[in-house]
C-alpha atoms as a PDB file:
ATOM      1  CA  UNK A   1     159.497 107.056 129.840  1.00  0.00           C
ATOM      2  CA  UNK A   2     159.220 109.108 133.059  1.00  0.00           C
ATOM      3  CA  UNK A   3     162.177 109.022 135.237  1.00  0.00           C
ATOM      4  CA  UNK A   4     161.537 107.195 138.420  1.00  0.00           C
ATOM      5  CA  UNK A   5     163.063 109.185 141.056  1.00  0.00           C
ATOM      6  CA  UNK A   6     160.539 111.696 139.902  1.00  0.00           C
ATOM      7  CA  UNK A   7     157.392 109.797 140.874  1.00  0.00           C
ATOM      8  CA  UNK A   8     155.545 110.177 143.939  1.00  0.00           C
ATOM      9  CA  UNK A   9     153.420 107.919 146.065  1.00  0.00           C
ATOM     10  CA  UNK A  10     149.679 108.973 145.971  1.00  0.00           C
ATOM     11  CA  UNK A  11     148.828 111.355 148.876  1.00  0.00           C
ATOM     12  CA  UNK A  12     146.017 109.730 151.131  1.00  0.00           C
ATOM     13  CA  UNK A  13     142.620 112.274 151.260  1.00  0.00           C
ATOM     14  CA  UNK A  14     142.016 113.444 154.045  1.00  0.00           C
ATOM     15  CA  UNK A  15     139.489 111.719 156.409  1.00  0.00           C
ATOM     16  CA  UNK A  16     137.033 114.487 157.330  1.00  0.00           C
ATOM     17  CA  UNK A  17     134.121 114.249 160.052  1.00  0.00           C
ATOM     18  CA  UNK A  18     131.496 112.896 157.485  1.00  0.00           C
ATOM     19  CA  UNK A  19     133.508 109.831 156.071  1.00  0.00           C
ATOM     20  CA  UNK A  20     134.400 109.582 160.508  1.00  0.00           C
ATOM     21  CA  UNK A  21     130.397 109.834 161.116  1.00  0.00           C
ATOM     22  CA  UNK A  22     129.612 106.922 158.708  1.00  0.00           C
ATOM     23  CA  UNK A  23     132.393 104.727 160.119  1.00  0.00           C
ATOM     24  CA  UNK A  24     131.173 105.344 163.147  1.00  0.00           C
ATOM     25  CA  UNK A  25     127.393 104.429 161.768  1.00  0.00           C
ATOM     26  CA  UNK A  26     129.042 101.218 160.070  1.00  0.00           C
ATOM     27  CA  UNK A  27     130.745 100.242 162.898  1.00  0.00           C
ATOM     28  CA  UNK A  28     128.068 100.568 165.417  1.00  0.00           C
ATOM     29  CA  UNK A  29     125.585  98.500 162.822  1.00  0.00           C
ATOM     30  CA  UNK A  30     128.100  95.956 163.328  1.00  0.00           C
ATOM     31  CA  UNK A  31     127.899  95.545 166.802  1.00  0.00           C
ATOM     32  CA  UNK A  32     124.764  93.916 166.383  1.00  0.00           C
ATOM     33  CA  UNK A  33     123.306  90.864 165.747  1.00  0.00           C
ATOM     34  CA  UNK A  34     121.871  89.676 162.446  1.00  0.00           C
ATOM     35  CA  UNK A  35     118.744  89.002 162.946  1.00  0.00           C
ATOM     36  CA  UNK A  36     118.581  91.766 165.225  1.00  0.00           C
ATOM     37  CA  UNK A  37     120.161  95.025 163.183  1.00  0.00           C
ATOM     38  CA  UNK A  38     120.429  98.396 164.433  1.00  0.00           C
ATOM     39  CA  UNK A  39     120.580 101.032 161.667  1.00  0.00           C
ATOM     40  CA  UNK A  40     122.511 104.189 162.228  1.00  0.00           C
ATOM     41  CA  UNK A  41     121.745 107.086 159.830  1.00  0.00           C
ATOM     42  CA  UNK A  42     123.687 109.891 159.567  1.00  0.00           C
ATOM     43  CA  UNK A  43     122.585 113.036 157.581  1.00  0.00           C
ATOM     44  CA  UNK A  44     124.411 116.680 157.016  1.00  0.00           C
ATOM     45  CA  UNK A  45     122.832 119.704 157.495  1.00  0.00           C
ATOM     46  CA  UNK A  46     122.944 123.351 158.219  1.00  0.00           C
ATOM     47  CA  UNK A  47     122.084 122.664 161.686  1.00  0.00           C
ATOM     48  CA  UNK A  48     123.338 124.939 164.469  1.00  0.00           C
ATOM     49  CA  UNK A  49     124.762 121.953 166.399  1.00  0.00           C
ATOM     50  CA  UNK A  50     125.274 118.519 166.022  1.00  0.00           C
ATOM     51  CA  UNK A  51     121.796 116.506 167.428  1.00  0.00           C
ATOM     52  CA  UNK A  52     119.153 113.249 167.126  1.00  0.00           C
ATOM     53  CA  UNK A  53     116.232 114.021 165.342  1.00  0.00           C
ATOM     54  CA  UNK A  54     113.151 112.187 164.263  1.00  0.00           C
ATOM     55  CA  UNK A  55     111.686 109.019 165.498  1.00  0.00           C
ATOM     56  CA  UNK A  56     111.325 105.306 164.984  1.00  0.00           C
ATOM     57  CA  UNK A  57     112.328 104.448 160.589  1.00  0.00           C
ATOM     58  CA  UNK A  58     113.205 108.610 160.665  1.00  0.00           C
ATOM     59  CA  UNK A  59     115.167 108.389 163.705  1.00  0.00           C
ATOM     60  CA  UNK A  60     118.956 110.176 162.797  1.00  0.00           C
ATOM     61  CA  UNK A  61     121.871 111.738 163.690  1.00  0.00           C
ATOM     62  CA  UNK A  62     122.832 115.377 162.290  1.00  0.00           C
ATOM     63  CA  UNK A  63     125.923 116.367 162.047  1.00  0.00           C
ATOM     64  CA  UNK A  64     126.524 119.951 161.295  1.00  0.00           C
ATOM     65  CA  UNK A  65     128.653 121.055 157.784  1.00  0.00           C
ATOM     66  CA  UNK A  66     131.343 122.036 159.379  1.00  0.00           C
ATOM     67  CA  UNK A  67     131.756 119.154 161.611  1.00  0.00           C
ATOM     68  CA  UNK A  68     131.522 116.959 158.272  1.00  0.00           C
ATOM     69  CA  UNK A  69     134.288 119.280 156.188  1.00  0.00           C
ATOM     70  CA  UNK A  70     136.334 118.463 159.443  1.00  0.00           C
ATOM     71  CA  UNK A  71     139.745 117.039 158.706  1.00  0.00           C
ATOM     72  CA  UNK A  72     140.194 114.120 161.042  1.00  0.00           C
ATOM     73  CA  UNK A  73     144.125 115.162 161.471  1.00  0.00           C
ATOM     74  CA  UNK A  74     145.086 114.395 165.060  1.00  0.00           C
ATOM     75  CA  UNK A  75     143.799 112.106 168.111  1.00  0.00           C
ATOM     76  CA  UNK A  76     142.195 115.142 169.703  1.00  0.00           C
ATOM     77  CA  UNK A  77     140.252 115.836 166.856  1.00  0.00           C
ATOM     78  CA  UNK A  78     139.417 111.788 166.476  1.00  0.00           C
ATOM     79  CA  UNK A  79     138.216 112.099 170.222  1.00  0.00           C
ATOM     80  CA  UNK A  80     136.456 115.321 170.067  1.00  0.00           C
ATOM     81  CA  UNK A  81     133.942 113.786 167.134  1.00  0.00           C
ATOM     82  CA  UNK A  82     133.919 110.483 168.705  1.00  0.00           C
ATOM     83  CA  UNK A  83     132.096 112.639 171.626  1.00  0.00           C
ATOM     84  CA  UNK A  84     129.846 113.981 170.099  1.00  0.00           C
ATOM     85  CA  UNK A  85     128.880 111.053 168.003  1.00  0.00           C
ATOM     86  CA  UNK A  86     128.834 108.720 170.946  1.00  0.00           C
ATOM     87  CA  UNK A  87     126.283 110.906 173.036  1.00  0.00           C
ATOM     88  CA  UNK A  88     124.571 111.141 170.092  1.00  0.00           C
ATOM     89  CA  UNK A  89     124.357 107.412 169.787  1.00  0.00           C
ATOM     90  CA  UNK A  90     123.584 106.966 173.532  1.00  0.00           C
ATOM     91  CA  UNK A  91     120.385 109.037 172.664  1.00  0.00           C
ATOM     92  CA  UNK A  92     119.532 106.964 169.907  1.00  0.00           C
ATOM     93  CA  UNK A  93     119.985 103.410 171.705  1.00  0.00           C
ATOM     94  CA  UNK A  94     118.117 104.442 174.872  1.00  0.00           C
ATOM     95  CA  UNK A  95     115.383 105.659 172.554  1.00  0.00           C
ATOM     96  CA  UNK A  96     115.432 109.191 173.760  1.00  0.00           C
ATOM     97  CA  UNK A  97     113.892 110.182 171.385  1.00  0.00           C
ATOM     98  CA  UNK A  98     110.420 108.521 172.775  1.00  0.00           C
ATOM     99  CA  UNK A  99     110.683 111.104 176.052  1.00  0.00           C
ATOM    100  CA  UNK A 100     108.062 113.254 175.051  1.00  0.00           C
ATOM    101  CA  UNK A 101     106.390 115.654 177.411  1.00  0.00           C
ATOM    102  CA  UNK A 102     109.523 115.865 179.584  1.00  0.00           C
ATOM    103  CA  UNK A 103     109.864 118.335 182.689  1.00  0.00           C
ATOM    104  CA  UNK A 104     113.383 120.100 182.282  1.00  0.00           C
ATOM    105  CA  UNK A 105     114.684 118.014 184.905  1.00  0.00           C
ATOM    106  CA  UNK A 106     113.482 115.020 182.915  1.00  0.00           C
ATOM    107  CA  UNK A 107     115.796 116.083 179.519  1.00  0.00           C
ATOM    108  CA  UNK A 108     118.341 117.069 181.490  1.00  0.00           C
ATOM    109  CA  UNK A 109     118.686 113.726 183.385  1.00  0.00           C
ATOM    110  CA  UNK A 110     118.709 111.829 180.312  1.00  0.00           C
ATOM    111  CA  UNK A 111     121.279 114.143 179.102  1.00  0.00           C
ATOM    112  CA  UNK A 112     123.821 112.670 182.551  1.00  0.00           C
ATOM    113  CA  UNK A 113     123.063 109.321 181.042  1.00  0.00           C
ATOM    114  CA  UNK A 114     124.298 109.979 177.699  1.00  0.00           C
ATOM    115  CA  UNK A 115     127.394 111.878 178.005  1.00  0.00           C
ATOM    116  CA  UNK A 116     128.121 108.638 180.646  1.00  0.00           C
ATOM    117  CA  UNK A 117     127.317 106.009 178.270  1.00  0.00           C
ATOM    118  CA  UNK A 118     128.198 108.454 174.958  1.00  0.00           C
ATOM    119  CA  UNK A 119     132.166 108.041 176.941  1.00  0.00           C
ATOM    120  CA  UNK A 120     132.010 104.182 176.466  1.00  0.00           C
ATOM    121  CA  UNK A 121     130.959 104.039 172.900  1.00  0.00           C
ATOM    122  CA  UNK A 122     134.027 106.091 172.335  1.00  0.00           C
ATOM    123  CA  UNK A 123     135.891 103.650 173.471  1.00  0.00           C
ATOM    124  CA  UNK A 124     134.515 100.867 172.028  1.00  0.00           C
ATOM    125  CA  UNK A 125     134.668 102.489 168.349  1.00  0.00           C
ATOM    126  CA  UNK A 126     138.291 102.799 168.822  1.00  0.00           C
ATOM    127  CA  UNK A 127     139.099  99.461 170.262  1.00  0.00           C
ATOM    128  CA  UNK A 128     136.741  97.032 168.260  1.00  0.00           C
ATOM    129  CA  UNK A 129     135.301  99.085 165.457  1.00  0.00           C
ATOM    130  CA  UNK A 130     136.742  98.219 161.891  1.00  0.00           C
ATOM    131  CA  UNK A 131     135.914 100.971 160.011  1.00  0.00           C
ATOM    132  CA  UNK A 132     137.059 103.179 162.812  1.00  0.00           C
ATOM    133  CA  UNK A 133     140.382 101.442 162.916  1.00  0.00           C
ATOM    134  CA  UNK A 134     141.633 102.775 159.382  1.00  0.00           C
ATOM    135  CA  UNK A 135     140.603 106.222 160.494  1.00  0.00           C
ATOM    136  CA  UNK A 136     141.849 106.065 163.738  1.00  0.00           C
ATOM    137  CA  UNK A 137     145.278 103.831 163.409  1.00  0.00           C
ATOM    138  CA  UNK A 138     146.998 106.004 161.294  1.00  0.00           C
ATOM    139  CA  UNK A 139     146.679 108.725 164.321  1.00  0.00           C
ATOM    140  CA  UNK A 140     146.782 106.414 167.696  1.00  0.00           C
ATOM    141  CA  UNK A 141     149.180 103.485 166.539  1.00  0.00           C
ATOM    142  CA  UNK A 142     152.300 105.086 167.562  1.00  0.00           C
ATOM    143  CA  UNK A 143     150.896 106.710 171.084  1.00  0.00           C
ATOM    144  CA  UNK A 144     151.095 105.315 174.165  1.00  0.00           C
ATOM    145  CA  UNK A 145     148.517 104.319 176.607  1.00  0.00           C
ATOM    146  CA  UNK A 146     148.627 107.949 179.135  1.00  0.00           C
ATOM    147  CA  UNK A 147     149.423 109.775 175.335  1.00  0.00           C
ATOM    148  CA  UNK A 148     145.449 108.217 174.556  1.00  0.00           C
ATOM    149  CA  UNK A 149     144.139 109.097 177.515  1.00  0.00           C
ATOM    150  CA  UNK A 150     145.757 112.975 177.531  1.00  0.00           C
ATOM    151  CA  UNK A 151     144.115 113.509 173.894  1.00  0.00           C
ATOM    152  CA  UNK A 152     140.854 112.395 175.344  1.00  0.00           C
ATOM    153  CA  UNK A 153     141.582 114.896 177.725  1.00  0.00           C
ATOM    154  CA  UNK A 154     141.993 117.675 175.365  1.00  0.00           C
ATOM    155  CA  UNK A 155     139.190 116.511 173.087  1.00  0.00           C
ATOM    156  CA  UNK A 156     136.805 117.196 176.151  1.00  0.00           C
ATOM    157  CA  UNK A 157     138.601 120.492 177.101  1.00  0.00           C
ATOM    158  CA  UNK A 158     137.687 121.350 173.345  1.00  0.00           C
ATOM    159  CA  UNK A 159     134.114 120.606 174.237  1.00  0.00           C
ATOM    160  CA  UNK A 160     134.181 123.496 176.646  1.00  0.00           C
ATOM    161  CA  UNK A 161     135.617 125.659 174.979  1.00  0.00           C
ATOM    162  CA  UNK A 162     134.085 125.328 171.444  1.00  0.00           C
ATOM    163  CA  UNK A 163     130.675 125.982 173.930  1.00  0.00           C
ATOM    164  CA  UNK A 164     129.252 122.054 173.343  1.00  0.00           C
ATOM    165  CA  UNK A 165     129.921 122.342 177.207  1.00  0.00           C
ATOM    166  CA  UNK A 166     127.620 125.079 178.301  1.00  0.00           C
ATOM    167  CA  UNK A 167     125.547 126.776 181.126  1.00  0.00           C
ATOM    168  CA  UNK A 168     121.936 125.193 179.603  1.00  0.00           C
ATOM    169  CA  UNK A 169     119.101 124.305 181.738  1.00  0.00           C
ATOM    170  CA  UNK A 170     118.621 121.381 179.599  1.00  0.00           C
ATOM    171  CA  UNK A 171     121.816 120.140 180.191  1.00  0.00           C
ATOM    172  CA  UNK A 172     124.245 119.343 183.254  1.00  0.00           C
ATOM    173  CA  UNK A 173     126.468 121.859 184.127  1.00  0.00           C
ATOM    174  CA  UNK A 174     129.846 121.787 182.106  1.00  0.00           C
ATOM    175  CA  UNK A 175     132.657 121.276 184.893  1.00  0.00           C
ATOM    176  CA  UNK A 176     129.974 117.901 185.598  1.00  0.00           C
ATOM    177  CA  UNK A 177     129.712 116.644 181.999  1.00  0.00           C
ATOM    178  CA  UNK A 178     133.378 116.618 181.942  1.00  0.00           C
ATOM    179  CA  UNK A 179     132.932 114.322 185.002  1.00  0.00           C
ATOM    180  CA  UNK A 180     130.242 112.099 183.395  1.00  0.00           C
ATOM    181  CA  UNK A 181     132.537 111.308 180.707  1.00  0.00           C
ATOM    182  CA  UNK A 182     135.446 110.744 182.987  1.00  0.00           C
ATOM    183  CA  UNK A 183     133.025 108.104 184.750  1.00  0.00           C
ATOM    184  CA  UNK A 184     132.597 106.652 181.402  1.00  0.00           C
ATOM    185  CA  UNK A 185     135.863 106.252 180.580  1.00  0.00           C
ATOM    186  CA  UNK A 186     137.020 104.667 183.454  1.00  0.00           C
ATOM    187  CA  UNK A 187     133.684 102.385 183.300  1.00  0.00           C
ATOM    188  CA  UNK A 188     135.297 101.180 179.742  1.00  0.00           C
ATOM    189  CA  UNK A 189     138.669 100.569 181.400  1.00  0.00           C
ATOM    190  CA  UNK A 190     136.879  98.546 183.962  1.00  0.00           C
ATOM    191  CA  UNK A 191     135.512  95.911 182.020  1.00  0.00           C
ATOM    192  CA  UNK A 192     138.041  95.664 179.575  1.00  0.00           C
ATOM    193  CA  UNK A 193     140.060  94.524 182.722  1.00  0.00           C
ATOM    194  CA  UNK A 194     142.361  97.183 183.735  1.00  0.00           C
ATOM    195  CA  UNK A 195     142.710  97.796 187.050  1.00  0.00           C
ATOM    196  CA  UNK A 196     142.625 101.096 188.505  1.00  0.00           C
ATOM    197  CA  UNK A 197     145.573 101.596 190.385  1.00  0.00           C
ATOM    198  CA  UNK A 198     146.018 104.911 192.481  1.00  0.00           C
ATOM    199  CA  UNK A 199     148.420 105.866 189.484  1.00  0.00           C
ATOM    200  CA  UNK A 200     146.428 104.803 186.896  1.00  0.00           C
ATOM    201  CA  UNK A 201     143.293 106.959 188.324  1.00  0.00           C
ATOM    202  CA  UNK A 202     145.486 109.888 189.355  1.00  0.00           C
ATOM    203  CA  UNK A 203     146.841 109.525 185.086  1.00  0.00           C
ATOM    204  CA  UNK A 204     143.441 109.924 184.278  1.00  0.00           C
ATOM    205  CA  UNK A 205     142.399 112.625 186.280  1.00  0.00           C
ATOM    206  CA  UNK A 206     145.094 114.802 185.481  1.00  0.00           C
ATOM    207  CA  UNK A 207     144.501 114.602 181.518  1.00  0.00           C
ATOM    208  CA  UNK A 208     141.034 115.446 182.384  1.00  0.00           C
ATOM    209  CA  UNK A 209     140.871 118.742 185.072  1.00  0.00           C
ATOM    210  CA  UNK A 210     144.533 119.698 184.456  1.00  0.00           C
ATOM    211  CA  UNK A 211     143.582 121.404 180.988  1.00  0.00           C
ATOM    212  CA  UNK A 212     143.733 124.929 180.853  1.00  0.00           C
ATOM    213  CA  UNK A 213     139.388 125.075 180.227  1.00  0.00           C
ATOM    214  CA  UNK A 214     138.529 122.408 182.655  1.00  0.00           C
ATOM    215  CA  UNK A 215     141.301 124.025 185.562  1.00  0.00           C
ATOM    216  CA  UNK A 216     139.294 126.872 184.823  1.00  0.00           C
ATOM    217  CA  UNK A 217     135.946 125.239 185.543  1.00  0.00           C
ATOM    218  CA  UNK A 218     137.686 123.722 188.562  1.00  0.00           C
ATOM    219  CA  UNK A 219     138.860 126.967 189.757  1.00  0.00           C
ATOM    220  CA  UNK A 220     135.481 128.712 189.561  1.00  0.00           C
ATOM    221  CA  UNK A 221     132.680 126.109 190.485  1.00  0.00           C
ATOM    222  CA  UNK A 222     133.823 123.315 191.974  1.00  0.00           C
ATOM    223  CA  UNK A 223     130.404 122.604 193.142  1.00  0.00           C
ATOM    224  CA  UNK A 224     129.759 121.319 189.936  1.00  0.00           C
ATOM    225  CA  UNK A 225     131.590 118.361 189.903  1.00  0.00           C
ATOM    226  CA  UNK A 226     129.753 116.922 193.203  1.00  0.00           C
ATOM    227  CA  UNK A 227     126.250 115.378 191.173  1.00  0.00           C
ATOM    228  CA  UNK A 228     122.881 115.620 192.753  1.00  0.00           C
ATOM    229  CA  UNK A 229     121.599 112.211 192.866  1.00  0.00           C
ATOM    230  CA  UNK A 230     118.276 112.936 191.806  1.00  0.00           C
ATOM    231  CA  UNK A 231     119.305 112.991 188.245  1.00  0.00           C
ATOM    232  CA  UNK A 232     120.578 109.905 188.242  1.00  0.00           C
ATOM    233  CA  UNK A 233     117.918 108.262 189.899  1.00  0.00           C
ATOM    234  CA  UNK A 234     115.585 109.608 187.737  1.00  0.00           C
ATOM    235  CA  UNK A 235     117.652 108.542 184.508  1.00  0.00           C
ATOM    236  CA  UNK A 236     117.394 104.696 185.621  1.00  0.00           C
ATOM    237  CA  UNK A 237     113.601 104.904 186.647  1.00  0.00           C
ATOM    238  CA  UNK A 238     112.864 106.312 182.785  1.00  0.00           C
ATOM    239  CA  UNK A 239     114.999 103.728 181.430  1.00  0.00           C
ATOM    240  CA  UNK A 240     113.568 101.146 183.730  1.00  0.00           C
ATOM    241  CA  UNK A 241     110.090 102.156 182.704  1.00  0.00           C
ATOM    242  CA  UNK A 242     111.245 102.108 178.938  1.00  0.00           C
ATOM    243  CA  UNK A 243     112.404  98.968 179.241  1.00  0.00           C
ATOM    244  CA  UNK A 244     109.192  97.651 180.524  1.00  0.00           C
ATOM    245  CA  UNK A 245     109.208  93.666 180.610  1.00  0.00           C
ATOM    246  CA  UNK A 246     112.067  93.230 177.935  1.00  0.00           C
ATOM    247  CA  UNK A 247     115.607  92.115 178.436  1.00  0.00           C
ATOM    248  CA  UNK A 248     116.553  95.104 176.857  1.00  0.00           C
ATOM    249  CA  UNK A 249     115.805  98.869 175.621  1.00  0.00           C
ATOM    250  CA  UNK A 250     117.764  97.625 172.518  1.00  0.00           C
ATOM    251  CA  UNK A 251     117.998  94.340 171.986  1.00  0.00           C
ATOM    252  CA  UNK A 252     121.066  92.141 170.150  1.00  0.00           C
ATOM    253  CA  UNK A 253     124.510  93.920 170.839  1.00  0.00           C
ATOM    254  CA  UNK A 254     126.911  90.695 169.934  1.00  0.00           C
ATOM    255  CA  UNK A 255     128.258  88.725 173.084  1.00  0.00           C
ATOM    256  CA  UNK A 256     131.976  90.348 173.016  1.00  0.00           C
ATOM    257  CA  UNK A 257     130.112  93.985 173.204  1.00  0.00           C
ATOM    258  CA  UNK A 258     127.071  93.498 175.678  1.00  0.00           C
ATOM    259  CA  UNK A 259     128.959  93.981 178.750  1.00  0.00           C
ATOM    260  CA  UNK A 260     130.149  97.416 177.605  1.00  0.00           C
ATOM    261  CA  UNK A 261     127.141  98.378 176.173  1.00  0.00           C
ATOM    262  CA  UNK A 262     123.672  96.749 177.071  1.00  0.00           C
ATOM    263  CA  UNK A 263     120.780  98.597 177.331  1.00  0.00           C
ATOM    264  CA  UNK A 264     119.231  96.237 180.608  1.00  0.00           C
ATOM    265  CA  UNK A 265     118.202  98.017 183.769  1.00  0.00           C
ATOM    266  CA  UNK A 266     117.682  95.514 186.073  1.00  0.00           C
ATOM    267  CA  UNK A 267     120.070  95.877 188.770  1.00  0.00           C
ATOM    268  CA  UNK A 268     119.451  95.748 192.206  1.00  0.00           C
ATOM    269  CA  UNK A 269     119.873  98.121 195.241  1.00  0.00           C
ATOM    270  CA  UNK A 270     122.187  95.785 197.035  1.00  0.00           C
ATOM    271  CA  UNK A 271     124.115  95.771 193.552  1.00  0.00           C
ATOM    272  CA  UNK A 272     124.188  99.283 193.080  1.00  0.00           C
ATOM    273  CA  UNK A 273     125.469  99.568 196.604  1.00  0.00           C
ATOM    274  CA  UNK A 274     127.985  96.898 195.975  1.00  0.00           C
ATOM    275  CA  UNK A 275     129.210  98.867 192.879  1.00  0.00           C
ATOM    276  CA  UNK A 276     129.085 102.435 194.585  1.00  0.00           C
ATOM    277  CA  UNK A 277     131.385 101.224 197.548  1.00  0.00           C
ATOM    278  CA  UNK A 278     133.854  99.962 195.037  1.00  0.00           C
ATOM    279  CA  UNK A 279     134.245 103.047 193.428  1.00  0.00           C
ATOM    280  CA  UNK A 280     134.707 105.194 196.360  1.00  0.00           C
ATOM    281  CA  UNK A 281     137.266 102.903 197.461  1.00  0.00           C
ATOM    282  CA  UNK A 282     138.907 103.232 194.107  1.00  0.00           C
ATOM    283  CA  UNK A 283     139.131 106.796 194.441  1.00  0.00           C
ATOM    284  CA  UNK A 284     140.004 107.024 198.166  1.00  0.00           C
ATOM    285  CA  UNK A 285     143.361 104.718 197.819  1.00  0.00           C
ATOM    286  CA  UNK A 286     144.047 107.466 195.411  1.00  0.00           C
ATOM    287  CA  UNK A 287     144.061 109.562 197.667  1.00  0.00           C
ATOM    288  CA  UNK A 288     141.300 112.189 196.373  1.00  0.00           C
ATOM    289  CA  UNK A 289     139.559 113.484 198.913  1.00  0.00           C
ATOM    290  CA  UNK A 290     136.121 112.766 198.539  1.00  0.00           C
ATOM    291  CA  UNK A 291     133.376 115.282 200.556  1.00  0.00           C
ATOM    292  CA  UNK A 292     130.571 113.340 198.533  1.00  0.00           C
ATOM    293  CA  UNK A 293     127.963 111.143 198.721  1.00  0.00           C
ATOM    294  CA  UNK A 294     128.360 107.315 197.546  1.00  0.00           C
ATOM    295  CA  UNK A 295     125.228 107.339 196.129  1.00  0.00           C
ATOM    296  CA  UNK A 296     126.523 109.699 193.297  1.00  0.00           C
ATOM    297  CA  UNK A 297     129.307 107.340 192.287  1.00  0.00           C
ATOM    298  CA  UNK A 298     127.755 105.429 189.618  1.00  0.00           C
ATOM    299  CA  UNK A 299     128.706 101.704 188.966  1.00  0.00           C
ATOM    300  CA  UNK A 300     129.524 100.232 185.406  1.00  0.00           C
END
């Protein structure tokens, strides 16, 4: 008989990106309705980064093999995937993958609209995906609200300077695709009802820019930050267009989610304007100092 004080509990594996990347894939199938399924594939390969490939029954997400051997041990390191999966994803709802014969200005505008909407499917994993939740509990249940928000803050300072963040023609410049995911995180917090207080924005900002990569960033090209519009103007016209006389670019995200995340392009000027002004008030009670145009404060 063995002697009792000499057993041990089992040790938990370790979660690693892989078995994170198919919780993720799980979790966003389940944000859909039956009879209108999304399917989510995720494949491994020796890939140089982590990307979309393929198109319509082939369409997919790679992850790399070291982004799948992973361990998912901290909240920064839960973050840092969830960002890359969650562009990834933004790609593959917006059917991105259809863009073909694309100026440079054309990828790289659909590239601002993914690292904006890739910031709220973050979110939404971690607040109403299941699978997600025994991944992500273990490492979030005991933080508090400005200790979630300073890990997302790391996770995208990792993102800079792992190089995910880079000086790419392609892609926006890195000190603004921190911003587009800021944008996207507060968008969440927005219509999950939080109101963004001058402290609660000024919270947010700091775990953001006050990293040692981003202050960096900051420090050097603070140009960056400031968005040309015409991105973003072209982003919703290709959507628009891709959208063409349906309710959606992807239909049947369930009732509780399609606030957060539909795929509909159909507002107005008046309620872009309407949106735009709100923001800039937002951030002017908070006292940042804004030397930019309304028109790049996007709504959400």
């Amino acid at each position: 008989m063995s002697d009792p004080e000499q057993t041990t509990e089992a040790v938990p594996a370790p979660q690693t990106g892989a078995i994170l990347a198919r919780a993720v894939a799980a979790d966003f199938e389940s944000f859909f309705l039956p009879d209108e399924p999304m399917t989510v594939r995720i494949d491994v390969e020796s890939a140089r980064n982590p990307g979309i490939k393929g198109s319509g029954d082939d369409a997919r997400i790679v992850i790399t093999t070291d982004m799948a051997a992973q361990e998912i041990e901290d909240a920064d390191t839960l973050f840092f995937h969830l960002l890359i999966l969650g562009h990834e994803l933004a790609h593959l709802v917006h059917r991105h993958l259809h863009a073909v014969e694309m100026t440079q200005e054309g990828d790289r505008a659909l590239e601002y609209w993914a690292d904006f909407y890739g910031a709220k499917v973050m979110m939404v994993l971690t607040g109403y995906g299941s699978r997600c939740a025994e991944i992500a509990d273990p490492l979030l249940g005991e933080l508090s609200f400005e200790d979630r928000i300073a890990a997302i803050g790391r996770a995208v300072a990792r993102m800079v300077e792992g190089g995910f963040y880079n000086e790419h023609p392609r892609y926006p410049k890195p000190l603004l695709r921190v911003s587009l995911v800021f944008n996207g995180v507060l968008s969440f917090l927005r219509l999950r009802g939080h109101k963004l207080s001058a402290g609660l924005l000024v919270t947010i900002f700091e775990a953001f820019y006050r990293t040692d990569a981003v202050h960096e960033l900051v420090v050097l090209h603070p140009e960056h930050a400031d968005p040309d519009a015409a991105p973003v103007r072209q982003a919703r016209e290709w959507h628009r267009a891709m959208q063409g006389d349906a309710i959606a670019i992807t239909r049947g995200f369930k009732l509780n989610l399609m606030h957060y995340l539909h795929t509909t392009f159909d507002q107005t000027e008046e309620e872009r304007e309407a949106s735009r002004q709100e923001r800039l008030a937002e951030f002017q009670a908070a006292g940042f100092l804004l030397e930019t145009n309304p028109e790049n404060l996007r709504g959400g």
